[in-house]
N, C-alpha and C. Protein backbone atom coordinates (compact mmCIF):
# COMPACT_ATOMS: atom_id res chain seq x y z
N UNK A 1 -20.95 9.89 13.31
CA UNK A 1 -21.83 8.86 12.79
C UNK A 1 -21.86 7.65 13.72
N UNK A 2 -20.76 7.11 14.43
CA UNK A 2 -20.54 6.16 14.95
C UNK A 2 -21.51 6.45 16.51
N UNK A 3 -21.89 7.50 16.88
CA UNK A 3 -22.62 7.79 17.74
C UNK A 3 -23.98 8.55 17.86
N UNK A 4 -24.23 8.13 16.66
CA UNK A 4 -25.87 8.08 15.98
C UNK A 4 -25.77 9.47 16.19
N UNK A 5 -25.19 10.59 16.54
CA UNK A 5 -25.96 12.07 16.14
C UNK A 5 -26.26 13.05 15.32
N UNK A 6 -26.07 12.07 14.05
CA UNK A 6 -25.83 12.94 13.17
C UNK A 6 -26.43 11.71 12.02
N UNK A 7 -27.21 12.36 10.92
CA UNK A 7 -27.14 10.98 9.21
C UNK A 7 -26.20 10.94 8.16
N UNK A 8 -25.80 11.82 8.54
CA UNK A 8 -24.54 12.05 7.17
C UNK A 8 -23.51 12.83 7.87
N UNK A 9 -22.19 12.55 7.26
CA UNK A 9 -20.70 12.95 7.39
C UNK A 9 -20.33 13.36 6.31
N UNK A 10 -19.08 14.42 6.20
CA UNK A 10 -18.38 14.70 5.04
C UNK A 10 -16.78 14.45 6.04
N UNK A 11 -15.92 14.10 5.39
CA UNK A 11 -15.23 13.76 5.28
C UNK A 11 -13.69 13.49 4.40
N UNK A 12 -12.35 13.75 4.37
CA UNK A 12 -11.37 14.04 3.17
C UNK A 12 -11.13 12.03 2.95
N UNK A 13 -11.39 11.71 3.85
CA UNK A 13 -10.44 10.15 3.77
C UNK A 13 -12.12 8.80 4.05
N UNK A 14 -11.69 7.69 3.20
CA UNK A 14 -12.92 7.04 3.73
C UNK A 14 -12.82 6.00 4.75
N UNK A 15 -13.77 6.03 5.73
CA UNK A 15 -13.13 5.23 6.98
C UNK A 15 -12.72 3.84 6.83
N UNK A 16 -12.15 3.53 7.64
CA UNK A 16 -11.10 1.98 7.84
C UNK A 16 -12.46 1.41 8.10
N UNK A 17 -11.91 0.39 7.60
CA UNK A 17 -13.01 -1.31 7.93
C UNK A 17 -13.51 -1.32 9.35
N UNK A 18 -12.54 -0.69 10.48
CA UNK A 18 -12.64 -1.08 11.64
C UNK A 18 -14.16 -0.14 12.10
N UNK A 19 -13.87 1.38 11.22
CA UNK A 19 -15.07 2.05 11.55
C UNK A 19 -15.91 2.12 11.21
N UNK A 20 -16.24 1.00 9.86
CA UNK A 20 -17.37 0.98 9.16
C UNK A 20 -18.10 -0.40 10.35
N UNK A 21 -17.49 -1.26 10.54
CA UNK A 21 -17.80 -1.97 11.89
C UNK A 21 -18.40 -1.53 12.61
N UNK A 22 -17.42 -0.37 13.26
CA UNK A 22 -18.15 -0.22 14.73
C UNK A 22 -19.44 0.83 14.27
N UNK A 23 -19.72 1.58 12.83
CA UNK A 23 -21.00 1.92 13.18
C UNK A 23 -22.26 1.82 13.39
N UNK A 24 -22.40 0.09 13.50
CA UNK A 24 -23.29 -0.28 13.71
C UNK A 24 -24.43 -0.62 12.65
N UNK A 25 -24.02 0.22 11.57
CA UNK A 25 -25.25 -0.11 10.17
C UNK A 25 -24.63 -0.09 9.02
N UNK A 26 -24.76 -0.03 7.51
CA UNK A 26 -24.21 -0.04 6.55
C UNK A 26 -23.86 1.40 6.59
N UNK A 27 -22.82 1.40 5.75
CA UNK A 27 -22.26 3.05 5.48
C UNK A 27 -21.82 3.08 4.24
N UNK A 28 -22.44 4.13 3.38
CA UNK A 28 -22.52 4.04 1.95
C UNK A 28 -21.02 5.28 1.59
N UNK A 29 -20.19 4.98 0.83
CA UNK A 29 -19.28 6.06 0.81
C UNK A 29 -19.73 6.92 -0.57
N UNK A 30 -19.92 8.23 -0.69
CA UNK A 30 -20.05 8.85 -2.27
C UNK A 30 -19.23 10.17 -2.35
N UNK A 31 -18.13 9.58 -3.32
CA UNK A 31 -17.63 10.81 -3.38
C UNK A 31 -17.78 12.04 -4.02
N UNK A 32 -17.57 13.09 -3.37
CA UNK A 32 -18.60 14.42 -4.38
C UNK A 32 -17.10 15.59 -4.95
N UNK A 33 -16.58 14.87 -4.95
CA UNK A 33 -15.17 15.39 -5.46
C UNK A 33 -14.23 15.08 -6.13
N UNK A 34 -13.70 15.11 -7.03
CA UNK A 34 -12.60 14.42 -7.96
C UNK A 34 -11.46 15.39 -8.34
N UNK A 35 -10.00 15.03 -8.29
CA UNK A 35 -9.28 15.75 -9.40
C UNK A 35 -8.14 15.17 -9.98
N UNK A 36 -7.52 16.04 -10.71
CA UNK A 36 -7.04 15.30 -11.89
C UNK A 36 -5.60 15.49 -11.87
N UNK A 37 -4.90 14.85 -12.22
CA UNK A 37 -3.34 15.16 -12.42
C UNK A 37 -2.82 15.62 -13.79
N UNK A 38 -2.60 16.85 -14.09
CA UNK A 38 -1.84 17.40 -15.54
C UNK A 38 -0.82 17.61 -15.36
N UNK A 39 -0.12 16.59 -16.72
CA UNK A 39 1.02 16.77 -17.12
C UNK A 39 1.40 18.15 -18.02
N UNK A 40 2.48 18.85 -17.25
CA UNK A 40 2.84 20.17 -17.80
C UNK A 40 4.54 19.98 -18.55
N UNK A 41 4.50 20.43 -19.17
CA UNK A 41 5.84 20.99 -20.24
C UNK A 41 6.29 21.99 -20.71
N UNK A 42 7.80 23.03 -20.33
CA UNK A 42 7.84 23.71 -21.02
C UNK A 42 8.97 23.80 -21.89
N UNK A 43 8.36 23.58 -23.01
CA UNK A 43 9.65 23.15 -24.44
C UNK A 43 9.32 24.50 -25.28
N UNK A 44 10.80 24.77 -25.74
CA UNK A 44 10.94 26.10 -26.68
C UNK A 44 9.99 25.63 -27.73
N UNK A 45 9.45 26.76 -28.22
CA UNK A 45 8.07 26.39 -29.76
C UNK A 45 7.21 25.37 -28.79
N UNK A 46 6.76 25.47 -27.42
CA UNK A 46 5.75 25.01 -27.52
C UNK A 46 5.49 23.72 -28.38
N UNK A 47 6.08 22.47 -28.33
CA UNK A 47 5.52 22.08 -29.17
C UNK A 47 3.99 21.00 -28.67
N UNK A 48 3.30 20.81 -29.65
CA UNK A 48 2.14 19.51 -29.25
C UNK A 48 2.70 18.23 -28.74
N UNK A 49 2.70 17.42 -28.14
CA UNK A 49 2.99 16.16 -27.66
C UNK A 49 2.20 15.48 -27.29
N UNK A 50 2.33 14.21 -27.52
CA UNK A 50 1.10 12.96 -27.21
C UNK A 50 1.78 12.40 -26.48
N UNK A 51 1.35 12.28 -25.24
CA UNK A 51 2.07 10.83 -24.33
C UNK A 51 0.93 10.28 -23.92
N UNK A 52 0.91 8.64 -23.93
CA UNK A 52 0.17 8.00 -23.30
C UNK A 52 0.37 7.44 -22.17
N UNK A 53 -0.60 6.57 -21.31
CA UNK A 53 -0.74 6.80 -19.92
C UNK A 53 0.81 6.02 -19.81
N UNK A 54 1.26 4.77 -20.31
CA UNK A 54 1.93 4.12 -20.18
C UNK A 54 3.44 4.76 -20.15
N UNK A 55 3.39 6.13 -21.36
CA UNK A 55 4.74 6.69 -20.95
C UNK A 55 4.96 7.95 -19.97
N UNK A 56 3.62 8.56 -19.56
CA UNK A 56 3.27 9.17 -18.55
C UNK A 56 3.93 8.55 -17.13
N UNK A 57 3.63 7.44 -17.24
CA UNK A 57 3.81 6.30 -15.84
C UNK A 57 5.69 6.29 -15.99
N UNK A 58 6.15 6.01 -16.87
CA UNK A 58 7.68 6.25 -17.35
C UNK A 58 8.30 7.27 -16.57
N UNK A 59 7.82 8.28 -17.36
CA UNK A 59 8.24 8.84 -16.76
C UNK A 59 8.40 9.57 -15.46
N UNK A 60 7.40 9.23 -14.97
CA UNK A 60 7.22 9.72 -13.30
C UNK A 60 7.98 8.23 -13.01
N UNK A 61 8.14 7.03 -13.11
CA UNK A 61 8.90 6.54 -12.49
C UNK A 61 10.37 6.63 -12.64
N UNK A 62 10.71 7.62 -13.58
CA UNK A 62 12.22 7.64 -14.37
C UNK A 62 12.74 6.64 -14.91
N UNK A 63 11.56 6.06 -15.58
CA UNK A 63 12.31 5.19 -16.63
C UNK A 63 12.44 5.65 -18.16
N UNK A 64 11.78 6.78 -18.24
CA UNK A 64 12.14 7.26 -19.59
C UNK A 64 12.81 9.11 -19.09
N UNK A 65 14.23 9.29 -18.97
CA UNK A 65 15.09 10.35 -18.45
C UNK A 65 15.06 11.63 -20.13
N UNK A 66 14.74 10.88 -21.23
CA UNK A 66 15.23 11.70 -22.65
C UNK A 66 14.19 12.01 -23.07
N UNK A 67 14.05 13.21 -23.55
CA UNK A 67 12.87 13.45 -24.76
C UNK A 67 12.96 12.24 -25.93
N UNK A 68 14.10 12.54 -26.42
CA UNK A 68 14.60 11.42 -27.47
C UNK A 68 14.36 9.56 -27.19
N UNK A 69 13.67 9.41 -25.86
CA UNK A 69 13.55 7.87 -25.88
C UNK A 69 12.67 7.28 -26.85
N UNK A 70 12.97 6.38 -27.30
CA UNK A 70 12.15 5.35 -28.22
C UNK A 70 10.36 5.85 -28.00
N UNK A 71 10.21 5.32 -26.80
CA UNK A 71 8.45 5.46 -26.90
C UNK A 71 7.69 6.91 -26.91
N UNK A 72 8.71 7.68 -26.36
CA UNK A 72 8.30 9.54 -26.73
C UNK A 72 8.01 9.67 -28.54
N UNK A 73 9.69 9.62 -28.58
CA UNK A 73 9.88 9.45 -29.92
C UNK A 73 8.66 8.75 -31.51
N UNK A 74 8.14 7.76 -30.88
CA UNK A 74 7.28 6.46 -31.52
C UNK A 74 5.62 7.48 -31.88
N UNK A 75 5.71 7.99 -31.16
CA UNK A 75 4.18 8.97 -31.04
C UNK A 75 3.90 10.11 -31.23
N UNK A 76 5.47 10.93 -31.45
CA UNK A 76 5.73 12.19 -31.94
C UNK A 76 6.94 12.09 -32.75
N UNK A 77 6.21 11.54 -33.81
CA UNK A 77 7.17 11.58 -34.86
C UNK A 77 7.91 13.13 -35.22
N UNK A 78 6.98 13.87 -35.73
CA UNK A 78 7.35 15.25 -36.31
C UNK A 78 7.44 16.89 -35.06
N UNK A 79 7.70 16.13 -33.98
CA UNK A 79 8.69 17.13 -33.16
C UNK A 79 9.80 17.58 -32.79
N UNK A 80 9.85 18.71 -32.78
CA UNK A 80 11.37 19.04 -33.18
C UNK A 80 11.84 19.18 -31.16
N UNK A 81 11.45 18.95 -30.56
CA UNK A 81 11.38 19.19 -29.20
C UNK A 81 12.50 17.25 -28.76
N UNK A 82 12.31 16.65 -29.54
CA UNK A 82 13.19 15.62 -29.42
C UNK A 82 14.62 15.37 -29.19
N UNK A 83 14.75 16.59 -29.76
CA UNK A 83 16.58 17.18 -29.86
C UNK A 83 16.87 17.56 -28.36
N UNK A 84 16.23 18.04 -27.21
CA UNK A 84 16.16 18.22 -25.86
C UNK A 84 16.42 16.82 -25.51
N UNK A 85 17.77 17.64 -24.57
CA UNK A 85 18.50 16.00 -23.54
C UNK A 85 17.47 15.81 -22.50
N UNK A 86 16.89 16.53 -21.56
CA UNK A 86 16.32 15.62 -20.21
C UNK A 86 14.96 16.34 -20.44
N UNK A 87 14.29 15.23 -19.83
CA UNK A 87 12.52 15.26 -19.50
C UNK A 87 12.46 16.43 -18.12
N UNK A 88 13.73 15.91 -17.42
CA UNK A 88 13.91 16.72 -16.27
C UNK A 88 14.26 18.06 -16.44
């Protein structure tokens, strides 16, 4: 793009400031791709669980290590999957 031979690029990453600069004209970015991150679990009986984004974030940062923590706990009241020591 930066050497006019072409009108359009595809691309995995969107260019640095420096190369939207040097191409000389506006450069519109659109991404035609998205995906998603699922949270997976495997607890005996399967059970249903609700986590929200906030204890999602918990736990990928390891701040919530127990099934049994307070905010798991707070949103799944009637799981029996609580009695499990680590998330890990």
């Amino acid at each position: 793009m930066t050497k006019k031979t072409v009108d359009f690029g595809a691309t995995d990453a969107f260019m640095t400031e420096k190369e939207m600069n040097d191409a000389g004209a506006p450069v519109l970015h659109i991404p035609t791709c998205l995906g998603a991150v699922v949270v997976t679990y495997n607890l005996p009986g399967n059970p249903k669980l609700n986590l929200t984004p906030d204890v999602v974030a918990d736990i990928f940062l390891g701040n919530i290590k127990k099934w049994n923590d307070a905010k798991i706990a707070s949103i799944n009241r009637a799981s029996n999957c609580l009695t499990f020591p680590s998330v890990w």
